[in-house]
PDB file of N, CA and C in Angstrom:
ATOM      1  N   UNK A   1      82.682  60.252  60.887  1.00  0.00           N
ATOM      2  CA  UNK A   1      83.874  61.067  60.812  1.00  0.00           C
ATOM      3  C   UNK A   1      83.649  62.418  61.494  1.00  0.00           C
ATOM      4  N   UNK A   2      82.464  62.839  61.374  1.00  0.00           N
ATOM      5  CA  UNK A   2      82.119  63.879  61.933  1.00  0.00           C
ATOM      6  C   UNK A   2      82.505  64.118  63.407  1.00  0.00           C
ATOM      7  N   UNK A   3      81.988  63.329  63.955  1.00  0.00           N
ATOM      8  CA  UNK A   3      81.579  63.173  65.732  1.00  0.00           C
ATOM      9  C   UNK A   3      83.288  62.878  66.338  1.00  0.00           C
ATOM     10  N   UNK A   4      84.117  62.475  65.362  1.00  0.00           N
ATOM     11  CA  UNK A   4      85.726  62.187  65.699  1.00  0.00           C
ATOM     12  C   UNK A   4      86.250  63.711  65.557  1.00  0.00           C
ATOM     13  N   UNK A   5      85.839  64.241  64.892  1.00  0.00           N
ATOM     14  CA  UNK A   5      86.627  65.999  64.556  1.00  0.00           C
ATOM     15  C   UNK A   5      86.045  66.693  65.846  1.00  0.00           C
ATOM     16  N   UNK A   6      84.523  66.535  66.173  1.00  0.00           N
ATOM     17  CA  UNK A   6      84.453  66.952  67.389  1.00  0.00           C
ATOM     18  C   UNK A   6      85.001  66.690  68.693  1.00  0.00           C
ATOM     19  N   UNK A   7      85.484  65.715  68.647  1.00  0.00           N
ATOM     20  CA  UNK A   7      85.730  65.248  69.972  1.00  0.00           C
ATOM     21  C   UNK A   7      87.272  65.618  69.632  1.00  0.00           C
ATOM     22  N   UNK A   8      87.946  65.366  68.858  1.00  0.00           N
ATOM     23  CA  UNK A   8      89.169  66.422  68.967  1.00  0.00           C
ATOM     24  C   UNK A   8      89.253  67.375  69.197  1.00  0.00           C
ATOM     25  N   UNK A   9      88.190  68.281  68.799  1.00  0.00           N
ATOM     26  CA  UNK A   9      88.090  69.512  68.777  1.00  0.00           C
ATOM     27  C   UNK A   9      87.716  70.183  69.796  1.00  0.00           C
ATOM     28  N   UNK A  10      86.734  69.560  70.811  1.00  0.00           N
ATOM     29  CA  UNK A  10      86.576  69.662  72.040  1.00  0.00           C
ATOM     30  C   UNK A  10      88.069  69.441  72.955  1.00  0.00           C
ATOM     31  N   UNK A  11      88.916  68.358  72.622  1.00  0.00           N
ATOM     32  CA  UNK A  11      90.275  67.754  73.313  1.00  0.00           C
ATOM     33  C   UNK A  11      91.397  68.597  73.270  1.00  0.00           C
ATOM     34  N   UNK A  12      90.727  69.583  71.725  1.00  0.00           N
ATOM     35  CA  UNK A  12      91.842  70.665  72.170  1.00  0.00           C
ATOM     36  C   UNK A  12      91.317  71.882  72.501  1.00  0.00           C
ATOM     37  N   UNK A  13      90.546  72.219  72.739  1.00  0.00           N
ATOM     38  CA  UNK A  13      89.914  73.199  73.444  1.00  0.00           C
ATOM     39  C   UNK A  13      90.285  73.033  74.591  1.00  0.00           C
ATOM     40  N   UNK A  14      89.982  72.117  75.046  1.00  0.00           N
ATOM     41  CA  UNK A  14      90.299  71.878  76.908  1.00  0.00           C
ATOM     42  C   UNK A  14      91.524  71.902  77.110  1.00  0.00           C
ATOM     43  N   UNK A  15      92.496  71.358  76.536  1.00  0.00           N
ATOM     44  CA  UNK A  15      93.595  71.555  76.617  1.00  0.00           C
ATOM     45  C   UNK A  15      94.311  72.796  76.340  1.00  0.00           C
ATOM     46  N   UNK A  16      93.258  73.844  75.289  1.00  0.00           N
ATOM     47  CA  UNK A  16      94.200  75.316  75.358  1.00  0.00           C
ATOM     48  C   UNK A  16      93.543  76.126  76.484  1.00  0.00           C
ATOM     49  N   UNK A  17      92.020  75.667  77.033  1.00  0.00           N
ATOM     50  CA  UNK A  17      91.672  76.901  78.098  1.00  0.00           C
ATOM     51  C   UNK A  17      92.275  76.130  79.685  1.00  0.00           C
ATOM     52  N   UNK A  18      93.575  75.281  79.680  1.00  0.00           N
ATOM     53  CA  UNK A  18      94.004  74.463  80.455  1.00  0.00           C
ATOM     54  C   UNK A  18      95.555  75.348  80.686  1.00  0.00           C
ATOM     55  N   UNK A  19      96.279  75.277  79.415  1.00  0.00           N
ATOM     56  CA  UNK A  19      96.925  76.186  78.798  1.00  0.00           C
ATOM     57  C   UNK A  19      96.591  77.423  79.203  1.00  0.00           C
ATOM     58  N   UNK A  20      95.872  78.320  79.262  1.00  0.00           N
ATOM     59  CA  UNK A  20      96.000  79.657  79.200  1.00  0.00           C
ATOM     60  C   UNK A  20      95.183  79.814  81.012  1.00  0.00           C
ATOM     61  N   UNK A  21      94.839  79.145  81.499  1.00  0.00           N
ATOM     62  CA  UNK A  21      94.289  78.829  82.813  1.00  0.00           C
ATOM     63  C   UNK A  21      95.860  78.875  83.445  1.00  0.00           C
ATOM     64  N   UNK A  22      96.444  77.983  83.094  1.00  0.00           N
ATOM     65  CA  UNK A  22      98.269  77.956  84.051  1.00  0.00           C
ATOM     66  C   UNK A  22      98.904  79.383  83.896  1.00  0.00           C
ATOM     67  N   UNK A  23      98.604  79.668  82.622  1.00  0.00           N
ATOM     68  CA  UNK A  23      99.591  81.017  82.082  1.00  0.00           C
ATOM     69  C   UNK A  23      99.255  81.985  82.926  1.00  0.00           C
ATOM     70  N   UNK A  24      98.131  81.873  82.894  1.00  0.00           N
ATOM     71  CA  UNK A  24      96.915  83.363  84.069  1.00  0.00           C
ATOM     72  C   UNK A  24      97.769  83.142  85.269  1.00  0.00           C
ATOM     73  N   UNK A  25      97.830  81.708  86.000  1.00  0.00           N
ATOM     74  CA  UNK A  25      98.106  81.354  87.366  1.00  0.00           C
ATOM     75  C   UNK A  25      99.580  82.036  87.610  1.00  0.00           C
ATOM     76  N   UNK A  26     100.488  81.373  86.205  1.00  0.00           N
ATOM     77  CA  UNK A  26     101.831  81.915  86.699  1.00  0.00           C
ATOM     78  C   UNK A  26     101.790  83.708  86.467  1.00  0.00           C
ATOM     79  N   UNK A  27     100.910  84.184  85.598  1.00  0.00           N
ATOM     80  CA  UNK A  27     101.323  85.606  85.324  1.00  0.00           C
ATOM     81  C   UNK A  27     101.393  86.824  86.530  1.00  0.00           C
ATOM     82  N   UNK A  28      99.846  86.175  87.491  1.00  0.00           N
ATOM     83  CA  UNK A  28      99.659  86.118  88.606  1.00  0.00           C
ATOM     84  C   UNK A  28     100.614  86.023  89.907  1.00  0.00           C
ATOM     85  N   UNK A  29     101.093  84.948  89.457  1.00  0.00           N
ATOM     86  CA  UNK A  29     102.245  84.962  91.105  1.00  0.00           C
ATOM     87  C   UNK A  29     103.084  85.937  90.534  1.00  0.00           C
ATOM     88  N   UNK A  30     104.043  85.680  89.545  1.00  0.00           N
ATOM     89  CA  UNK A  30     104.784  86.589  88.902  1.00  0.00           C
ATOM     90  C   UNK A  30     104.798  87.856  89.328  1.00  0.00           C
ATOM     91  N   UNK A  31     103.473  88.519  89.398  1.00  0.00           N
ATOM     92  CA  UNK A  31     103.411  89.996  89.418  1.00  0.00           C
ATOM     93  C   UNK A  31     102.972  90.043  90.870  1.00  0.00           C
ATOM     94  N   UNK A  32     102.719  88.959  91.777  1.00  0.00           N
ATOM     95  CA  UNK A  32     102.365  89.307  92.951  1.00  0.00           C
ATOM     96  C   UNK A  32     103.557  89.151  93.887  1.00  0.00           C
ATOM     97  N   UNK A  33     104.634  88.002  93.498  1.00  0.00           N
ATOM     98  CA  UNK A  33     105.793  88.607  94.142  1.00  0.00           C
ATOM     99  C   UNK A  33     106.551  89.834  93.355  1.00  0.00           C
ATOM    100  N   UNK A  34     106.396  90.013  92.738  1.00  0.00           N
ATOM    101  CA  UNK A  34     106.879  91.669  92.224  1.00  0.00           C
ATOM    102  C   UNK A  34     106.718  92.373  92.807  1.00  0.00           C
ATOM    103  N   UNK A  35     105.517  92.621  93.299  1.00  0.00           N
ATOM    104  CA  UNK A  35     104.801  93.820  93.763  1.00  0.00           C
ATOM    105  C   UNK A  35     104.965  93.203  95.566  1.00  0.00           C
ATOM    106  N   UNK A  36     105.253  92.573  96.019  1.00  0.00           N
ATOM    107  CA  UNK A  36     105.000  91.462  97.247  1.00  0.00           C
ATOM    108  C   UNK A  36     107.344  92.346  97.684  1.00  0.00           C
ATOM    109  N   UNK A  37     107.870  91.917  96.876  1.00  0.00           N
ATOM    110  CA  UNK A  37     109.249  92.298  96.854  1.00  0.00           C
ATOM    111  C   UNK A  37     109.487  94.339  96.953  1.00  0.00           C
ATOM    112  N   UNK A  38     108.674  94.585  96.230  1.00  0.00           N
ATOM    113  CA  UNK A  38     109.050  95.706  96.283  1.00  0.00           C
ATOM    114  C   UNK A  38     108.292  96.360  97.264  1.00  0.00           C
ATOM    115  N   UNK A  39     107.463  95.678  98.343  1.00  0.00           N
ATOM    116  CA  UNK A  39     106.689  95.972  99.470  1.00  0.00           C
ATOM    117  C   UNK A  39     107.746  95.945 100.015  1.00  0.00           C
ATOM    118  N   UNK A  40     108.585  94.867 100.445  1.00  0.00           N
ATOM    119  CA  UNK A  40     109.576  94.570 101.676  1.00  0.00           C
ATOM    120  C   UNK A  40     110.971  95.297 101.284  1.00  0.00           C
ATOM    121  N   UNK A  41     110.862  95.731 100.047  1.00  0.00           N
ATOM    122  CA  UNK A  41     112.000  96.527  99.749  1.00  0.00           C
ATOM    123  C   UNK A  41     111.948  98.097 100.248  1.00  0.00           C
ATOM    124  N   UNK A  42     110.730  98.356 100.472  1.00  0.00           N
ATOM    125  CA  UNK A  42     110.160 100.102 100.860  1.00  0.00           C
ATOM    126  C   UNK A  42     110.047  99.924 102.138  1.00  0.00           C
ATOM    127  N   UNK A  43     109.813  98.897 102.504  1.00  0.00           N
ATOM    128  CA  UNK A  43     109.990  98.585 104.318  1.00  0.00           C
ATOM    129  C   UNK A  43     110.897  98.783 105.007  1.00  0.00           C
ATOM    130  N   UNK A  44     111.811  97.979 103.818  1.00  0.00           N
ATOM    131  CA  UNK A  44     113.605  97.593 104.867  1.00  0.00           C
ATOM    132  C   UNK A  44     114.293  99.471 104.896  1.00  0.00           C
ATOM    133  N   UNK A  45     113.807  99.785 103.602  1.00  0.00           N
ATOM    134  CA  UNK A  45     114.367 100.956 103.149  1.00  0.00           C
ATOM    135  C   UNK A  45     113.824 102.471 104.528  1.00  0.00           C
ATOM    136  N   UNK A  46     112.221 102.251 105.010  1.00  0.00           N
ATOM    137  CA  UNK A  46     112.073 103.079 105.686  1.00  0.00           C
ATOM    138  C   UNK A  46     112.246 102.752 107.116  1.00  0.00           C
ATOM    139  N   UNK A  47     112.641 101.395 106.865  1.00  0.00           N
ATOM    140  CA  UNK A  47     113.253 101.025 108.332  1.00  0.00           C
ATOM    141  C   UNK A  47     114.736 101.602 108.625  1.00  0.00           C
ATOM    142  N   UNK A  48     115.574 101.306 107.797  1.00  0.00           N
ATOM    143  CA  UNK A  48     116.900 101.727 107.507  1.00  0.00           C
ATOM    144  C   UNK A  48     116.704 103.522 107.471  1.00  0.00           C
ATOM    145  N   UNK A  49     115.942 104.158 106.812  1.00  0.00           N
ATOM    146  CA  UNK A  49     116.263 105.681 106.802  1.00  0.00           C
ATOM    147  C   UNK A  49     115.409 106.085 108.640  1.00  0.00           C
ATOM    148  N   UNK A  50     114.780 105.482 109.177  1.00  0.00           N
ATOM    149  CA  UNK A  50     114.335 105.708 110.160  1.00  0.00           C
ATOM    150  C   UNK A  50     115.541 105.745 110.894  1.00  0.00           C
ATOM    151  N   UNK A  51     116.121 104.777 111.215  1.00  0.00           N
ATOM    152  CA  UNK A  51     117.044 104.787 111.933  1.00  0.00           C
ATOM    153  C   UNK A  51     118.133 105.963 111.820  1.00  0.00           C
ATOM    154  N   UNK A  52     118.395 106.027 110.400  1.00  0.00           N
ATOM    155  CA  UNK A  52     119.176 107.114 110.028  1.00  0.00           C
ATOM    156  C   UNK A  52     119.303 108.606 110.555  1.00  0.00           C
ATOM    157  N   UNK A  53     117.864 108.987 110.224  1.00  0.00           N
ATOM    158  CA  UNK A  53     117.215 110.282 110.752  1.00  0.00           C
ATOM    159  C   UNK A  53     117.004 110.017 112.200  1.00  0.00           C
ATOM    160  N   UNK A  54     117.087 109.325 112.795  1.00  0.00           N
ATOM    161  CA  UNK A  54     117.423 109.266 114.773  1.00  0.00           C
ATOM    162  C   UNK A  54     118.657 109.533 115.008  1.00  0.00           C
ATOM    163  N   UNK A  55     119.347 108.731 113.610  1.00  0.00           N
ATOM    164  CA  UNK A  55     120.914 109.411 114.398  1.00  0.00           C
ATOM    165  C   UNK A  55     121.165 110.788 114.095  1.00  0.00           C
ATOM    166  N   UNK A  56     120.560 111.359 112.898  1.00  0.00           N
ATOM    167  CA  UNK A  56     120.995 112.468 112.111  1.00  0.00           C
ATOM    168  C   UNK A  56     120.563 113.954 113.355  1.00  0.00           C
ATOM    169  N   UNK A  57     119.324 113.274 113.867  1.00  0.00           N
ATOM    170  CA  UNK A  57     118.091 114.602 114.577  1.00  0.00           C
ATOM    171  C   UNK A  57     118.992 114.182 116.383  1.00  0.00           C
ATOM    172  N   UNK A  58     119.930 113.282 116.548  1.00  0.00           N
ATOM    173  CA  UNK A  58     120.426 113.087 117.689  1.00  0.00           C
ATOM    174  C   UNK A  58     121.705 113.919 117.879  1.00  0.00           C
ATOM    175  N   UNK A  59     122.184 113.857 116.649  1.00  0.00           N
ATOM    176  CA  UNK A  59     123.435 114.919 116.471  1.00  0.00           C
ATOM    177  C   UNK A  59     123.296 116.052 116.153  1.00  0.00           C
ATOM    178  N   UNK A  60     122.175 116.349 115.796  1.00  0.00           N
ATOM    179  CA  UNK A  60     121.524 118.135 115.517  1.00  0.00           C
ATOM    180  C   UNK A  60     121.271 118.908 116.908  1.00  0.00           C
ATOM    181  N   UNK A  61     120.478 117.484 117.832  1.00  0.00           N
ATOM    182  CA  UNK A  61     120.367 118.213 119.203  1.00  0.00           C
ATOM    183  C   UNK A  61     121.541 118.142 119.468  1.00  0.00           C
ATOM    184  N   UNK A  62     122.710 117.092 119.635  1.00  0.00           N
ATOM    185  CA  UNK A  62     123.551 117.838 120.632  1.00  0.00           C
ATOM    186  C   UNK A  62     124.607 118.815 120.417  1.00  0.00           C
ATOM    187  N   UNK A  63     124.429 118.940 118.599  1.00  0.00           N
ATOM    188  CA  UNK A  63     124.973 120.481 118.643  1.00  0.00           C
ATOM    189  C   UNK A  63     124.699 121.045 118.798  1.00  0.00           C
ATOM    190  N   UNK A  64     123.307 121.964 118.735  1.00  0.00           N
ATOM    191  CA  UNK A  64     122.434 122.353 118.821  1.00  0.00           C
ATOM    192  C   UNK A  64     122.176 122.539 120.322  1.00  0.00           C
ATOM    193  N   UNK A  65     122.243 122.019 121.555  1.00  0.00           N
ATOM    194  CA  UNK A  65     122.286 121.763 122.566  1.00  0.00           C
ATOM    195  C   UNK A  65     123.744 122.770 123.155  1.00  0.00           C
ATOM    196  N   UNK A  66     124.857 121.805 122.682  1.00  0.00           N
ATOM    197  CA  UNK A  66     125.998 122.424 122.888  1.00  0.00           C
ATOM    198  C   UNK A  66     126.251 124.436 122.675  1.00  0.00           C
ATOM    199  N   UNK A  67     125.321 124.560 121.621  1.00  0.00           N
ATOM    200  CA  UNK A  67     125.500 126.009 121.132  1.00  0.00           C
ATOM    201  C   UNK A  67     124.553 126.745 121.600  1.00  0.00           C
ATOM    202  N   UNK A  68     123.879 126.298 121.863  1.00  0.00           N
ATOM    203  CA  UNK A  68     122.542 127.044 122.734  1.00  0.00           C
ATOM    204  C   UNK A  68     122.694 127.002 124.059  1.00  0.00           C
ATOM    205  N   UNK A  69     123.507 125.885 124.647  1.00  0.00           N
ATOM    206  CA  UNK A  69     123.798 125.642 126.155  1.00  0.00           C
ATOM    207  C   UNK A  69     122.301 125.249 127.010  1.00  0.00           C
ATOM    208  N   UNK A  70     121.312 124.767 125.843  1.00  0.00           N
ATOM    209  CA  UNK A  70     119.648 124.806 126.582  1.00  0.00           C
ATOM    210  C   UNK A  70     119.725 123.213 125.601  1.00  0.00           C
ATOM    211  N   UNK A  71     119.281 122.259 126.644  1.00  0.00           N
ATOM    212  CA  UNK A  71     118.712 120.834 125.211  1.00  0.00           C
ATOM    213  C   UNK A  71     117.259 121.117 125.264  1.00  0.00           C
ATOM    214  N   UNK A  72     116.537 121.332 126.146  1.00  0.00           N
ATOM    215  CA  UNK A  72     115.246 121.341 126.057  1.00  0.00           C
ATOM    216  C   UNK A  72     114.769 122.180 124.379  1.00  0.00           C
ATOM    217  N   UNK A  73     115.850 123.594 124.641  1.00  0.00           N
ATOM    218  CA  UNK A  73     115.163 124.364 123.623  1.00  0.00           C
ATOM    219  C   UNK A  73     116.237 123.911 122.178  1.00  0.00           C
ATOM    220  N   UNK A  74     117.047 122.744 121.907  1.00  0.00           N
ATOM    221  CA  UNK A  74     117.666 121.986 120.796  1.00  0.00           C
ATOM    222  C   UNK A  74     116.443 121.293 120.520  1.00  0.00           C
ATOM    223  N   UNK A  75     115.872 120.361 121.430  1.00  0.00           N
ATOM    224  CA  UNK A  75     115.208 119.351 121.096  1.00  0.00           C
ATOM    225  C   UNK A  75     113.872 120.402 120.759  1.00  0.00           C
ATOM    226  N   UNK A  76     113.507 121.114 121.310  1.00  0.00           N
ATOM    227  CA  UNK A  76     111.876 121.823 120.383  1.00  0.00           C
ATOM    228  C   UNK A  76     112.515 122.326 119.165  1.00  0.00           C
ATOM    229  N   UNK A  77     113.726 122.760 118.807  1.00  0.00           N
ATOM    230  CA  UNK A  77     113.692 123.197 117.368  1.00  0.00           C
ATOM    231  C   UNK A  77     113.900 121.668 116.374  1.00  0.00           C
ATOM    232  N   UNK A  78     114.395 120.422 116.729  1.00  0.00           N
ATOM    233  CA  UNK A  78     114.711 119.443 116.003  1.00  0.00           C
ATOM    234  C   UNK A  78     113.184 119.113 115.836  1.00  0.00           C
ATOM    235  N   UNK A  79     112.390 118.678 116.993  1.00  0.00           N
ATOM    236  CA  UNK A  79     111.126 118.393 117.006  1.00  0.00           C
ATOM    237  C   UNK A  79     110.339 119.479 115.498  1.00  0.00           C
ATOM    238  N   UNK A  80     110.386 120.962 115.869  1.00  0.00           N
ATOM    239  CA  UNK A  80     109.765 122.004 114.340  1.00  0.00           C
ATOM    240  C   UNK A  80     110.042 121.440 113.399  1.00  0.00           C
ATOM    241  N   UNK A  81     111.398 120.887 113.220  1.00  0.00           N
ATOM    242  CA  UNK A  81     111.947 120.580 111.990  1.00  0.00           C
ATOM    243  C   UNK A  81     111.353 119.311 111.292  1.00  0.00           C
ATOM    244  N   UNK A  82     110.887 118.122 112.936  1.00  0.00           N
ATOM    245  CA  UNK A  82     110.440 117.068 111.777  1.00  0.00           C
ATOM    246  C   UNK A  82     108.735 117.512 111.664  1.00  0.00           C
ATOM    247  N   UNK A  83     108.214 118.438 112.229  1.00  0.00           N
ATOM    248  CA  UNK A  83     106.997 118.620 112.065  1.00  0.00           C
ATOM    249  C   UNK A  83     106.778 119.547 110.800  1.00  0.00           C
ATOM    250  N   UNK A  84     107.626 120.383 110.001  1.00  0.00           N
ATOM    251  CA  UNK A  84     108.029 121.185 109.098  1.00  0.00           C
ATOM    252  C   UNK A  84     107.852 119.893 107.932  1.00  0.00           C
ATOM    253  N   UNK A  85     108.585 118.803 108.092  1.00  0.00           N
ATOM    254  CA  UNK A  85     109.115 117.830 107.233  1.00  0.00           C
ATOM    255  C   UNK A  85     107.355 117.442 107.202  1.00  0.00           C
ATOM    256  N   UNK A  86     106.957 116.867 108.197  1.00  0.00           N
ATOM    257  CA  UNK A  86     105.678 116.224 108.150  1.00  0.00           C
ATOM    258  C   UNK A  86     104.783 117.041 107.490  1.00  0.00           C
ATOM    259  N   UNK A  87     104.374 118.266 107.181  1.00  0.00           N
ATOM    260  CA  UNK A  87     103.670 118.797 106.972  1.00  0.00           C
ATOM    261  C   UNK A  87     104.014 118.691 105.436  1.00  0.00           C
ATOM    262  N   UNK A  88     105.485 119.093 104.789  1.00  0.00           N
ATOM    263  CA  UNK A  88     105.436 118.851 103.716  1.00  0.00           C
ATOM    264  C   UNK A  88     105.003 117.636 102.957  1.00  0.00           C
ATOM    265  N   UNK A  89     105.633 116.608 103.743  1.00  0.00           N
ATOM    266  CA  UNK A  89     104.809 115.287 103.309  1.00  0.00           C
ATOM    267  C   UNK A  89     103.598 115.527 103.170  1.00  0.00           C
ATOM    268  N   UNK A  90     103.021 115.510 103.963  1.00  0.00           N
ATOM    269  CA  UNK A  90     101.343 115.535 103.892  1.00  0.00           C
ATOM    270  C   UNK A  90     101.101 116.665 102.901  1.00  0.00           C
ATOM    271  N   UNK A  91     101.329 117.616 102.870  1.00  0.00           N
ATOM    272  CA  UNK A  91     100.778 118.773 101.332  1.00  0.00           C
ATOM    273  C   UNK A  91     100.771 118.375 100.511  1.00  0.00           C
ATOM    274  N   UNK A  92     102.432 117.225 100.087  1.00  0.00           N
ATOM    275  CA  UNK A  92     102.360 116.620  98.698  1.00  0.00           C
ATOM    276  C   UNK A  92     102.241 115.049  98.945  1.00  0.00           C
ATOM    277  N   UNK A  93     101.239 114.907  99.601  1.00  0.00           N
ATOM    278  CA  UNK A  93     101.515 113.442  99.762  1.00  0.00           C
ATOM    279  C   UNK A  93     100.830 112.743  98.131  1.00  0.00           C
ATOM    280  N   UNK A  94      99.938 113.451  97.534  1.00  0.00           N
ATOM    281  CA  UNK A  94      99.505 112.557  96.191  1.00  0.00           C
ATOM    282  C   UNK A  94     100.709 112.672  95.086  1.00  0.00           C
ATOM    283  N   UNK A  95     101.595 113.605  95.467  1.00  0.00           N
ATOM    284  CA  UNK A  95     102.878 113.400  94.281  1.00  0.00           C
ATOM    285  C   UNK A  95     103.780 112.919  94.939  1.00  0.00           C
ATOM    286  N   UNK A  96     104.154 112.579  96.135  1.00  0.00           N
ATOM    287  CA  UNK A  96     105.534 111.812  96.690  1.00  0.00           C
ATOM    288  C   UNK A  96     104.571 110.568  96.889  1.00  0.00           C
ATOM    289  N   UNK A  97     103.674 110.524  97.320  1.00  0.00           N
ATOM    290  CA  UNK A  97     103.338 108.888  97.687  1.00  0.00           C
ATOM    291  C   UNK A  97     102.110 108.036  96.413  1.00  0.00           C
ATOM    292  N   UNK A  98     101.014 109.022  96.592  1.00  0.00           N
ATOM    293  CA  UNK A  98     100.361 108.326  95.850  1.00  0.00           C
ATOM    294  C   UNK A  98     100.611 108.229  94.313  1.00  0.00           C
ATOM    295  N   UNK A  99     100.711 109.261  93.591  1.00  0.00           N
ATOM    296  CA  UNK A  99     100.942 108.376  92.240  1.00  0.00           C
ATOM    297  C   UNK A  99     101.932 107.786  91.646  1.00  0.00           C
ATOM    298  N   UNK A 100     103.433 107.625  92.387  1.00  0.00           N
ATOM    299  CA  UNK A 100     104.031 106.613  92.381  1.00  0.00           C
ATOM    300  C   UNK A 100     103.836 105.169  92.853  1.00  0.00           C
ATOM    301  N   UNK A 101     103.053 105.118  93.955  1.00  0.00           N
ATOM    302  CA  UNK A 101     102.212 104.120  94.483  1.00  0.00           C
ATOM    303  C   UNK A 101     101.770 103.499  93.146  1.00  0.00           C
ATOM    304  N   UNK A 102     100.381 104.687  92.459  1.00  0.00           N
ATOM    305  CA  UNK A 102      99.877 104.163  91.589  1.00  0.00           C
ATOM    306  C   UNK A 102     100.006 103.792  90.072  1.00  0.00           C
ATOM    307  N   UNK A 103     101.603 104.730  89.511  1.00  0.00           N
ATOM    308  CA  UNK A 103     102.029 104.618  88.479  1.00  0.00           C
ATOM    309  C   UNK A 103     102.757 103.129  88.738  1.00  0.00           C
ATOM    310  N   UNK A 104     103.495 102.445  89.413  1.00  0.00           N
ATOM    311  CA  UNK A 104     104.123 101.182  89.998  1.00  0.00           C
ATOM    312  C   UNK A 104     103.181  99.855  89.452  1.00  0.00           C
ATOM    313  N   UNK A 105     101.948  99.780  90.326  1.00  0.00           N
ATOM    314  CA  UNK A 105     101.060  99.402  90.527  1.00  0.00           C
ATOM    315  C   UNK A 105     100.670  98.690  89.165  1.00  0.00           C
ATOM    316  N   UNK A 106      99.916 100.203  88.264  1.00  0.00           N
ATOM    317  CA  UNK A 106      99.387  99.871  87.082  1.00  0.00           C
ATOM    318  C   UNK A 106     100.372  99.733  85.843  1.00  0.00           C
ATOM    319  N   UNK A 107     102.088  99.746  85.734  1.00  0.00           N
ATOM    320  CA  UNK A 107     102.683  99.346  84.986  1.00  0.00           C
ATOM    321  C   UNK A 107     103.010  97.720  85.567  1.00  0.00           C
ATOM    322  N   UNK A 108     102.948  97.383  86.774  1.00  0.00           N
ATOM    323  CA  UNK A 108     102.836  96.036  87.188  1.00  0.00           C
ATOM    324  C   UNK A 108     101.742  95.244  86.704  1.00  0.00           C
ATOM    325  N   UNK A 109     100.436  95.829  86.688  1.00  0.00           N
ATOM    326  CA  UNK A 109      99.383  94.778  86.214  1.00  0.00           C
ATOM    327  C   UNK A 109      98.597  95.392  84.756  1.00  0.00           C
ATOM    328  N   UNK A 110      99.028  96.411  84.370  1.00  0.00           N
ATOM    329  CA  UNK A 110      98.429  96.749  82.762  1.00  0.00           C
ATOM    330  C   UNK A 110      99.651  96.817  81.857  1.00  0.00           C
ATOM    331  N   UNK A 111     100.892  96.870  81.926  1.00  0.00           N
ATOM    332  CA  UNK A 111     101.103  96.632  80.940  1.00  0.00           C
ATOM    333  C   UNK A 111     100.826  95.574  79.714  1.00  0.00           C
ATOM    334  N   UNK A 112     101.622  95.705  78.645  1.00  0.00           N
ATOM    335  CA  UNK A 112     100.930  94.356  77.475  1.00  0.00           C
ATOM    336  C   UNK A 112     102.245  93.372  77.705  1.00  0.00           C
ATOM    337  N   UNK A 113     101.515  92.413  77.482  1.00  0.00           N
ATOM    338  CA  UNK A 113     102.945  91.721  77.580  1.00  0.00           C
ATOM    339  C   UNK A 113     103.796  91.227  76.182  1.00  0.00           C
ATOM    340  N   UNK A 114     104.835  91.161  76.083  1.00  0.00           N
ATOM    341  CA  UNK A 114     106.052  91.059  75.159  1.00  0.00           C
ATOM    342  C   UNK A 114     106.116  90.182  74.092  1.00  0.00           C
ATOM    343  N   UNK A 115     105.345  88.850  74.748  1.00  0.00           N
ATOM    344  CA  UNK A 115     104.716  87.844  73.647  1.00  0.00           C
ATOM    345  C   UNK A 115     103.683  88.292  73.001  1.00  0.00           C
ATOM    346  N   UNK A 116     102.820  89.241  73.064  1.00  0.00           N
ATOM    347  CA  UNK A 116     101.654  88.460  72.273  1.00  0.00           C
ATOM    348  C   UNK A 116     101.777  89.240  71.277  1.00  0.00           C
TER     349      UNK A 116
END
């Protein structure tokens, strides 16, 4: 009777680290298209504002142009302006980029989850 409880007992063992082996697999994709989606979502998004800011810095020069009666000297002040912009980026780049990056990230793969 003995050697029968084991071998069940072994039958369900394998079957729960079989069980929790799939759960891992799906928890896994789960959070990797999550994080996989909200890649192509920050893409489309800086693809789309790229474009935006070409039209926005195209109509600055040619007012800018128009009122100055000079484009050369429109286009060096639009040019300051995105180098002004760039610089701010870069000063705060660990509070605009990185720890949203990393707050995202680690509520994607540390939170607890809801079942247990």
């Amino acid at each position: 009777m003995n050697e029968i409880d084991y071998k069940k007992l072994f039958t369900e063992a394998r079957k729960y680290f079989s069980l929790e082996w799939d759960y891992t697999k799906l928890t896994a994709v789960e959070k990797l298209a999550i994080l996989l989606s909200a890649i192509a979502f920050v893409a489309v998004v800086i693809i789309i504002g790229m474009f935006a800011l070409h039209y926005l810095f195209s109509a600055l020069i040619s007012v800018l142009a128009e009122a100055m009666g000079c484009t050369w000297g429109a286009n060096l002040i639009a040019v300051a302006i995105l180098l002004v912009l760039l610089l701010v980026v870069f000063a705060f780049k660990k509070q605009l980029i990185v720890d949203p990056i990393a707050r995202f990230v680690s509520k994607l793969f540390l939170k607890p989850e809801d079942n247990e």
